[in-house]
PDB file of N, CA and C in Angstrom:
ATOM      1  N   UNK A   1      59.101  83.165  25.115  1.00  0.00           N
ATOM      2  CA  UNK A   1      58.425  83.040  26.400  1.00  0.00           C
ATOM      3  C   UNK A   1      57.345  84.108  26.496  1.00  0.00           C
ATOM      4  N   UNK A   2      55.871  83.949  27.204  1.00  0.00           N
ATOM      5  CA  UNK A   2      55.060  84.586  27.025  1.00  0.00           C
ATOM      6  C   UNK A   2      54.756  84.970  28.999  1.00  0.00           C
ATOM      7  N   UNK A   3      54.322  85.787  28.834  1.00  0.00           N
ATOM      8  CA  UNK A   3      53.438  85.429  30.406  1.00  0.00           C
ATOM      9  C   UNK A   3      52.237  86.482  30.534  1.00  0.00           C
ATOM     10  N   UNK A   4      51.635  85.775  31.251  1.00  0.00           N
ATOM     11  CA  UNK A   4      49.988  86.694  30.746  1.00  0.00           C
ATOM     12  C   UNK A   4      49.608  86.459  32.653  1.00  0.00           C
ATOM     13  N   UNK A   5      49.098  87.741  32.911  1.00  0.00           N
ATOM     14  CA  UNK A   5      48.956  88.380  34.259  1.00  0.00           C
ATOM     15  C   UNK A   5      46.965  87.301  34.417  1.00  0.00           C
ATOM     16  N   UNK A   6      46.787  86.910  35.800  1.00  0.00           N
ATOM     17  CA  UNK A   6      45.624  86.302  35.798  1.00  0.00           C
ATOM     18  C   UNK A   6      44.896  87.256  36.419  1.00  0.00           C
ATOM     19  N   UNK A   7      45.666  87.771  37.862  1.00  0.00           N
ATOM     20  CA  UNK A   7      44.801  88.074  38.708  1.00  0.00           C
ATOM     21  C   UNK A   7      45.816  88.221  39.542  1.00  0.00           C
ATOM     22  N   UNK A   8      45.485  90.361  40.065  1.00  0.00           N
ATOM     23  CA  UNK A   8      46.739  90.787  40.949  1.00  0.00           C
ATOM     24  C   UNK A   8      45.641  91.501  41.813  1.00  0.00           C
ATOM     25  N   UNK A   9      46.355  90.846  43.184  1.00  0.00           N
ATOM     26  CA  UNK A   9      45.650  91.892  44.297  1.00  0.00           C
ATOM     27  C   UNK A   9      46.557  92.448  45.321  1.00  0.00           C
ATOM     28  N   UNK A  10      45.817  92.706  46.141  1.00  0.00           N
ATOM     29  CA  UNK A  10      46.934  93.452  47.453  1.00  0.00           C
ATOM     30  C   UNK A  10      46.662  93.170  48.932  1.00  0.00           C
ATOM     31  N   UNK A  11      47.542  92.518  49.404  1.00  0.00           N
ATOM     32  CA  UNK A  11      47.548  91.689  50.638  1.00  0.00           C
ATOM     33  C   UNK A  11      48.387  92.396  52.177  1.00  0.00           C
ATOM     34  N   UNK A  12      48.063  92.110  52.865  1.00  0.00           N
ATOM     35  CA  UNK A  12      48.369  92.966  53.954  1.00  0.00           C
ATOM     36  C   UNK A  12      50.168  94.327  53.440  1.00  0.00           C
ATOM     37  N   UNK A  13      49.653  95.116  52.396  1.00  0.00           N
ATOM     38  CA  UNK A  13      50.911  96.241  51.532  1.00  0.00           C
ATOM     39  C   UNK A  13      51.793  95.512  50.705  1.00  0.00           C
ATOM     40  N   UNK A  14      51.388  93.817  49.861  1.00  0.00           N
ATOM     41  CA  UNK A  14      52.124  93.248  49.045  1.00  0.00           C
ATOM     42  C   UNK A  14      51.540  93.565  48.359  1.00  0.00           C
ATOM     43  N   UNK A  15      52.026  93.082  46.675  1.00  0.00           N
ATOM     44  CA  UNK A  15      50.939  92.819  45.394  1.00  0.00           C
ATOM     45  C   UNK A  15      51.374  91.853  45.382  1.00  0.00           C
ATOM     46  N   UNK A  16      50.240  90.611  44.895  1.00  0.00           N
ATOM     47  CA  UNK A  16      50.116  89.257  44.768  1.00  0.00           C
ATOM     48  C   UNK A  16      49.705  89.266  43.349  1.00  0.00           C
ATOM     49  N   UNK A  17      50.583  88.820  42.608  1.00  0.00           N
ATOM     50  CA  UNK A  17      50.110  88.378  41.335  1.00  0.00           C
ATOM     51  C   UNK A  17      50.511  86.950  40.696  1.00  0.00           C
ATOM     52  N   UNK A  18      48.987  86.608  39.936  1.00  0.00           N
ATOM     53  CA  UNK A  18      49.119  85.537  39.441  1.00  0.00           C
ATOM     54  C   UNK A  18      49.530  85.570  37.928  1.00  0.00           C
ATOM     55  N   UNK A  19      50.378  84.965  37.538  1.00  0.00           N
ATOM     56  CA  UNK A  19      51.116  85.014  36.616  1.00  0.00           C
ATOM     57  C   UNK A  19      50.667  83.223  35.752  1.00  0.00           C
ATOM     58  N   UNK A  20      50.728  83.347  34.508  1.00  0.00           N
ATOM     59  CA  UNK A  20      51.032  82.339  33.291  1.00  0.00           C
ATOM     60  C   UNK A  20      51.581  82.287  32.669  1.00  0.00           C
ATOM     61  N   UNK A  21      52.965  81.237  32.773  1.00  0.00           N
ATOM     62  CA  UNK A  21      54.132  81.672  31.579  1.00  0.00           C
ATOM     63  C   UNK A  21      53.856  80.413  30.787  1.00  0.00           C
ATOM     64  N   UNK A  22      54.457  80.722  29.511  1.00  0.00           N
ATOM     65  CA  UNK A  22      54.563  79.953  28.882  1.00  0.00           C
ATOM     66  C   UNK A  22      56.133  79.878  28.456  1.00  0.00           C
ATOM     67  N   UNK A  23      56.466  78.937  27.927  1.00  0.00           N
ATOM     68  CA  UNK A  23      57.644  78.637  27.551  1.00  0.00           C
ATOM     69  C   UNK A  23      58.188  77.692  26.412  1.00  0.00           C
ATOM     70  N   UNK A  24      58.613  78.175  25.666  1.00  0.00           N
ATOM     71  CA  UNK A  24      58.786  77.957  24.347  1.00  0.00           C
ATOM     72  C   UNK A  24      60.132  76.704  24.401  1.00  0.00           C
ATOM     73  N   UNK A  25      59.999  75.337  24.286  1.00  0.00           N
ATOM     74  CA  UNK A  25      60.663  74.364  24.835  1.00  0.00           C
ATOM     75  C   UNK A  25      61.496  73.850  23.850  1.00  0.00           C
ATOM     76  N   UNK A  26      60.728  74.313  22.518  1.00  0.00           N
ATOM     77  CA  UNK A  26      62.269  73.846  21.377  1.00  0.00           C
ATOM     78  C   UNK A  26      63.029  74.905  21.223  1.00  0.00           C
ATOM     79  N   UNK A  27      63.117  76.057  21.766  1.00  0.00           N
ATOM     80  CA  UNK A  27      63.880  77.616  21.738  1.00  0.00           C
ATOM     81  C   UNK A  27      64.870  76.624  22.789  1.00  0.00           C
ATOM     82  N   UNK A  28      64.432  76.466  24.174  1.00  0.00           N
ATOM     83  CA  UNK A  28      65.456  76.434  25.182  1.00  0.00           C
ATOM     84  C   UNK A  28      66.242  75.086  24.473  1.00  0.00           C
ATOM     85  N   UNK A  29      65.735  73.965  24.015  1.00  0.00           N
ATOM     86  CA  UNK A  29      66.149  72.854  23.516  1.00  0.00           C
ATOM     87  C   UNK A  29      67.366  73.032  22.903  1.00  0.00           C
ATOM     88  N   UNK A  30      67.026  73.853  21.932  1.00  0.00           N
ATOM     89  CA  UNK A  30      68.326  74.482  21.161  1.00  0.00           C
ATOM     90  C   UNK A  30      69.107  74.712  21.752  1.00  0.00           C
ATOM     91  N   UNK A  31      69.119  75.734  22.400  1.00  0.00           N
ATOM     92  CA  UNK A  31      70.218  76.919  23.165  1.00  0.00           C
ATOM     93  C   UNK A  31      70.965  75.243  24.650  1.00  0.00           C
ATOM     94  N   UNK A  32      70.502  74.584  24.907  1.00  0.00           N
ATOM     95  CA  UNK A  32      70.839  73.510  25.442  1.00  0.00           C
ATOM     96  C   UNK A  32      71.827  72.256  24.676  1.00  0.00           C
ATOM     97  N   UNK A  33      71.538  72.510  23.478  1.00  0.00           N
ATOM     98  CA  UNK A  33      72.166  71.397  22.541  1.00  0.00           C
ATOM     99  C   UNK A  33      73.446  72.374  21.984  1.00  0.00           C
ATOM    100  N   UNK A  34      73.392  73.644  21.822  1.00  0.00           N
ATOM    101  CA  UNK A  34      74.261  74.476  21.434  1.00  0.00           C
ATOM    102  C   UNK A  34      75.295  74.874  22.560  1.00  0.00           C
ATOM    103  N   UNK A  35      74.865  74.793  23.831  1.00  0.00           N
ATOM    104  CA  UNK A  35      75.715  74.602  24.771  1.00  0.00           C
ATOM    105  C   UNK A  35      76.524  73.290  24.835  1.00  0.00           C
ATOM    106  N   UNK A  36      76.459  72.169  24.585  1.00  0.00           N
ATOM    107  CA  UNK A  36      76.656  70.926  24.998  1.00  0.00           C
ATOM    108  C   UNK A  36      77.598  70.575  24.013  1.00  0.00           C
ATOM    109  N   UNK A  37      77.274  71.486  22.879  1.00  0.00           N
ATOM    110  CA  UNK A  37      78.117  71.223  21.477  1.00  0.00           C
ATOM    111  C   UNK A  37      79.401  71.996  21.555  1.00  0.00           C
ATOM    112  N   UNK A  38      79.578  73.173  22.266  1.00  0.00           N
ATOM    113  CA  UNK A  38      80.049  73.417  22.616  1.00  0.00           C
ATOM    114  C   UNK A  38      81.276  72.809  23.499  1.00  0.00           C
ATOM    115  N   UNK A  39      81.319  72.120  24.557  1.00  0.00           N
ATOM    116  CA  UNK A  39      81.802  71.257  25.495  1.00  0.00           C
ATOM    117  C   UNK A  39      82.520  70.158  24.866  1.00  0.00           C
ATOM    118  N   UNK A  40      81.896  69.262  23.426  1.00  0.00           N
ATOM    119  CA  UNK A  40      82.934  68.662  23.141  1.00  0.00           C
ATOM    120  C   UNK A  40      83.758  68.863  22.565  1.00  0.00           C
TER     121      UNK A  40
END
């Protein structure tokens, strides 16, 4: 998983940040099928 910052500002004493994740979908795939394999 990656995440890359776009654009952070500051709003009435918050920080607002824009964020981009990425997500690596045959990593979780796995770890989903390895759970399931599990179960039977």
């Amino acid at each position: 998983m990656r995440t890359h910052l776009l654009k952070a500002r500051c709003e009435n004493g918050k920080l607002i940040l824009f964020l981009r994740i990425e997500v690596d979908l045959e990593h979780v795939y796995k770890v989903e099928l390895t759970e399931l394999e599990r179960d039977v």
